[in-house]
N, C-alpha and C. Protein backbone atom coordinates (compact mmCIF):
# COMPACT_ATOMS: atom_id res chain seq x y z
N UNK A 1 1.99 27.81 -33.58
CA UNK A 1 3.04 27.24 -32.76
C UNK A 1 2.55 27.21 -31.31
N UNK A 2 2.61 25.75 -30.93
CA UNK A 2 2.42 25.99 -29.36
C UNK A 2 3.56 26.31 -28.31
N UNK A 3 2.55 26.95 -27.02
CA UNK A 3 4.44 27.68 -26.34
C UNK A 3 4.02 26.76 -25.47
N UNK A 4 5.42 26.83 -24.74
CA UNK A 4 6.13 25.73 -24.11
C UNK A 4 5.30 26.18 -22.96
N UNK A 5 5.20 24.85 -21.80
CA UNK A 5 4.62 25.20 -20.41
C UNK A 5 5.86 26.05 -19.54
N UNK A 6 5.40 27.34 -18.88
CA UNK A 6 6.69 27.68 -17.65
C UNK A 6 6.44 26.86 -16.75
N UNK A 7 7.94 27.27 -16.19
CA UNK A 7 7.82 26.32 -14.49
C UNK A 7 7.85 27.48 -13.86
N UNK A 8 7.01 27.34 -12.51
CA UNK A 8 7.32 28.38 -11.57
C UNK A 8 8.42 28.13 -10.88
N UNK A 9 9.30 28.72 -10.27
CA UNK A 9 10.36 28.12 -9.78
C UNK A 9 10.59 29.36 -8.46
N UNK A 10 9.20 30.26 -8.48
CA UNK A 10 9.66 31.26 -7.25
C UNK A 10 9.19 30.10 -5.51
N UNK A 11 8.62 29.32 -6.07
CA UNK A 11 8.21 28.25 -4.36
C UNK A 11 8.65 26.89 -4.60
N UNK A 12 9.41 26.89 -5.06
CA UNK A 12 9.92 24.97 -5.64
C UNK A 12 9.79 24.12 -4.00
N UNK A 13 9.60 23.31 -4.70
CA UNK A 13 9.37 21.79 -3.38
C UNK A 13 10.08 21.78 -3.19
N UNK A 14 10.26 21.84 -1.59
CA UNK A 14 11.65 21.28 -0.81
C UNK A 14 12.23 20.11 -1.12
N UNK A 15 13.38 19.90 -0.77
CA UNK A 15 14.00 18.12 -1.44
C UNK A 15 13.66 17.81 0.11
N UNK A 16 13.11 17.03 0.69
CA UNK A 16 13.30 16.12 1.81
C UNK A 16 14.36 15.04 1.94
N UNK A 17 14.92 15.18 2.95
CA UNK A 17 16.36 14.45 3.58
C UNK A 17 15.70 12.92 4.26
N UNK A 18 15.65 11.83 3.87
CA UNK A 18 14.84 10.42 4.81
C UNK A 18 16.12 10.84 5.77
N UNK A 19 15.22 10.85 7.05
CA UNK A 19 15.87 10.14 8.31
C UNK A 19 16.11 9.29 8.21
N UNK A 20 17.52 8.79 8.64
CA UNK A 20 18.01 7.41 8.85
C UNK A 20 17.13 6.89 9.73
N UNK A 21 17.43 5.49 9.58
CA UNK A 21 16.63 4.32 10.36
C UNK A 21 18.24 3.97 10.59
N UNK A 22 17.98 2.92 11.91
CA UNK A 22 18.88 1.94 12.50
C UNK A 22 17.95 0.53 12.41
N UNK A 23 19.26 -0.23 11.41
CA UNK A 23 18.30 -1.40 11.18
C UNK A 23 19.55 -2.35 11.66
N UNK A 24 19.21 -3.87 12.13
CA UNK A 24 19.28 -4.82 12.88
C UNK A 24 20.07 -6.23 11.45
N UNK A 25 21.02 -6.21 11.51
CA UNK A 25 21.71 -7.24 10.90
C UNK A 25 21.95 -8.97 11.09
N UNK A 26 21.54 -9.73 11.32
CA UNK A 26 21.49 -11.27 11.73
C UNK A 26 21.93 -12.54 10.37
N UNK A 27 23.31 -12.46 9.93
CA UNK A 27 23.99 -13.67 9.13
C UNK A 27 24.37 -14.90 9.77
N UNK A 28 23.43 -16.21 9.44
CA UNK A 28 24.31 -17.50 10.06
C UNK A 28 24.89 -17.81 9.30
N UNK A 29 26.02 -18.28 10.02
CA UNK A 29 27.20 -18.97 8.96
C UNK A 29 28.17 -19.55 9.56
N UNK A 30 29.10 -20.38 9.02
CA UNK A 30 30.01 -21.27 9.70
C UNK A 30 29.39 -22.75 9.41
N UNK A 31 30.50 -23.57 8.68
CA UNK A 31 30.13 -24.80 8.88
C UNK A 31 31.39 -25.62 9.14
N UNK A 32 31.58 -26.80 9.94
CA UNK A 32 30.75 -27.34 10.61
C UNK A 32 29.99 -26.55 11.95
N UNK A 33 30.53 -26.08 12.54
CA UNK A 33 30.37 -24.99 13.71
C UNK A 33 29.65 -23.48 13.12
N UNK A 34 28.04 -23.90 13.36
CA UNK A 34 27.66 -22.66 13.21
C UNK A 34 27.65 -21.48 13.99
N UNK A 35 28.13 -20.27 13.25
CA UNK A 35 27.97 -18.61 14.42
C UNK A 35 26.68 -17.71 13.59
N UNK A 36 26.75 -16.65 14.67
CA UNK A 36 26.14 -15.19 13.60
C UNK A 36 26.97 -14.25 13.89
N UNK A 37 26.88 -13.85 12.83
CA UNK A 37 27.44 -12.30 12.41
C UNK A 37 26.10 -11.50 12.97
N UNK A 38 26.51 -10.51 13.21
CA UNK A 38 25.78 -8.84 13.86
C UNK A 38 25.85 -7.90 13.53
N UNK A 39 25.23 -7.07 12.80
CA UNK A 39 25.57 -5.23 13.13
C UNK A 39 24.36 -4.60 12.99
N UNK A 40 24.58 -3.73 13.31
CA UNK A 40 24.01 -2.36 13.31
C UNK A 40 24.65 -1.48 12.29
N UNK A 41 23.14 -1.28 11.24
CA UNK A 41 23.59 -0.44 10.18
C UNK A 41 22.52 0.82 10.25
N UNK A 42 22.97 2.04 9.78
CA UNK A 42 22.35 3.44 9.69
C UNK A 42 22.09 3.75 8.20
N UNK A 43 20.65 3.56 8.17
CA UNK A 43 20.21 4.03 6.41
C UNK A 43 18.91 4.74 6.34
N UNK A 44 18.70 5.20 5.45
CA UNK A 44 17.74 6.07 5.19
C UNK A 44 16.06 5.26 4.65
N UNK A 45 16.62 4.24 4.33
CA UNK A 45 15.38 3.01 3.93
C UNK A 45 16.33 1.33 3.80
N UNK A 46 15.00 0.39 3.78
CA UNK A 46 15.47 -1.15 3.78
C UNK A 46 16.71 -1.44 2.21
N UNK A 47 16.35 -0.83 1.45
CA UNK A 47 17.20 -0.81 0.11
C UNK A 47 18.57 -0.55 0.33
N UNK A 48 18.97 0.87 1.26
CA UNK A 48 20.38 1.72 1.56
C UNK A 48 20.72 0.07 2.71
N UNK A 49 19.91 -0.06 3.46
CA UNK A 49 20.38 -0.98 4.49
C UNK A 49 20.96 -2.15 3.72
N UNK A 50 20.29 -3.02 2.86
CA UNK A 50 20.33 -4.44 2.26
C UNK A 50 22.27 -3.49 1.48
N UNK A 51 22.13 -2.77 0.64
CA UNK A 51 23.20 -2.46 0.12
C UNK A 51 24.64 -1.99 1.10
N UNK A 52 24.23 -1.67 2.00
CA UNK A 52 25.08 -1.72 3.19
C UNK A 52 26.17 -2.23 3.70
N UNK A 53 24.56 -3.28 3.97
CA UNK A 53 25.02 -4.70 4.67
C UNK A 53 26.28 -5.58 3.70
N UNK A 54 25.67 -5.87 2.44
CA UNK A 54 26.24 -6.55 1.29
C UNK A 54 27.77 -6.73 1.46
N UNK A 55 28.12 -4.77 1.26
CA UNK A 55 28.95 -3.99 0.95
C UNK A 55 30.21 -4.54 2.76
N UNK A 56 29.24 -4.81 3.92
CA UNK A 56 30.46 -4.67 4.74
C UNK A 56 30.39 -6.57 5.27
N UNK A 57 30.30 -7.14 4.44
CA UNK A 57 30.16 -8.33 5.26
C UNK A 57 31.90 -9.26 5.00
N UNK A 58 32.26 -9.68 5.71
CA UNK A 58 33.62 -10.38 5.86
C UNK A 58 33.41 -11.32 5.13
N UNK A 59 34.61 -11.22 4.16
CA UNK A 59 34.39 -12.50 2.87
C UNK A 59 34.21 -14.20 3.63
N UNK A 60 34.55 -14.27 5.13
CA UNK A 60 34.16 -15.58 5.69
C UNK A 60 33.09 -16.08 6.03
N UNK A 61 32.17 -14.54 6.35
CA UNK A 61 30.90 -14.97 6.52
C UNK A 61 29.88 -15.26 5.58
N UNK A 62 30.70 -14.45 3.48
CA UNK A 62 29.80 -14.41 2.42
C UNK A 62 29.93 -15.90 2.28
N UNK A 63 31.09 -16.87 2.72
CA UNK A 63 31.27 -17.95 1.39
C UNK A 63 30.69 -18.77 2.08
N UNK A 64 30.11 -18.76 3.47
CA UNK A 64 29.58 -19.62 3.96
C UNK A 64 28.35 -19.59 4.66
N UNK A 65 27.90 -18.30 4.49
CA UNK A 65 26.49 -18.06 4.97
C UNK A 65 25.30 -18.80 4.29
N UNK A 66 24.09 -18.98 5.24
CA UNK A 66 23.06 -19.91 4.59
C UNK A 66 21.57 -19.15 4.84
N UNK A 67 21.88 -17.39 6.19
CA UNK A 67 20.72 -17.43 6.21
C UNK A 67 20.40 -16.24 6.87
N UNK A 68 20.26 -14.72 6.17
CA UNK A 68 20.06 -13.34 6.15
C UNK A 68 18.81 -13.05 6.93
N UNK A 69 19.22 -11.83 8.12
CA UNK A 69 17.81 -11.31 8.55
C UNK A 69 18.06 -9.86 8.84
N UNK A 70 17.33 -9.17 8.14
CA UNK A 70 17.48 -7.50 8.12
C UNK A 70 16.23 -6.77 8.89
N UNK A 71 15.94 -6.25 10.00
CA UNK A 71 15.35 -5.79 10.18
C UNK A 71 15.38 -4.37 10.90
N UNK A 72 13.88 -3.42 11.06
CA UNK A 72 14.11 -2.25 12.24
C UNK A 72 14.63 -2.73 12.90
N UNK A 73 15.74 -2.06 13.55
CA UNK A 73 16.73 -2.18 15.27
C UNK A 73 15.57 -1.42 15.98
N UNK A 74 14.70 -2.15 17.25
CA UNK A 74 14.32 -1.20 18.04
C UNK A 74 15.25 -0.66 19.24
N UNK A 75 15.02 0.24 19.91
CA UNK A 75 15.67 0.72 21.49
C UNK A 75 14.77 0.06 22.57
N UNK A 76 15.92 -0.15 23.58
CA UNK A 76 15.19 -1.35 24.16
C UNK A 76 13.54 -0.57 25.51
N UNK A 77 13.65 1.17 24.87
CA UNK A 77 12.85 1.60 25.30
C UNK A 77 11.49 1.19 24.87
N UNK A 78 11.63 0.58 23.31
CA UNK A 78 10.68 0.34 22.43
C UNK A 78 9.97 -0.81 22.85
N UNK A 79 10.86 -1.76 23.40
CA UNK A 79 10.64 -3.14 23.19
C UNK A 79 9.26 -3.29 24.25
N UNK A 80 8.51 -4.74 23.97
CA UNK A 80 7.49 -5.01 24.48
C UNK A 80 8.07 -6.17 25.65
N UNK A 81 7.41 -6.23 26.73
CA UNK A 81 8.22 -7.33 27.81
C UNK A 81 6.76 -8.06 28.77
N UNK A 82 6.75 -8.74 28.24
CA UNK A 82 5.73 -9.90 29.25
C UNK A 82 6.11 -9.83 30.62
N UNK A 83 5.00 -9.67 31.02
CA UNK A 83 5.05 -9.13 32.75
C UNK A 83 4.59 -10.69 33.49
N UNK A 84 5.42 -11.08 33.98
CA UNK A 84 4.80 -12.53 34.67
C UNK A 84 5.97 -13.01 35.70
């Protein structure tokens, strides 16, 4: 009979917590008169964000939107600025 493998379980791997990210929301929509929708969403990766987003968007902007942009939100400490 073979014996079973133990687990050690006196140093188990920590669970790691993802830091949220702040990611950058951009929906066009509106027709005839096009707008965008905006937000700022807090997630732990692009997946939590996209499901997020989905989850808070105003049924006026779902039935008529044509055109999604999800990205990192930088701080405008981050940002790059052409010197001229």
């Amino acid at each position: 009979m073979l014996a079973s493998p133990s687990r050690d379980t006196s140093n188990p791997t920590p669970t790691r917590t993802p830091t949220p990210m702040k990611f950058h929301l951009t929906v066009r929509w509106g027709h005839p008169r096009t707008r965008y929708h905006q937000q700022t969403l807090d997630a732990p990766d692009l997946r939590e964000a996209l499901t997020q987003a989905a989850a808070s968007l105003p049924d006026e902007v779902v039935s008529t939107a044509d055109l999604a942009e999800i990205r990192p939100a930088q701080s405008p400490e981050g940002r790059e600025y052409l010197e001229g």
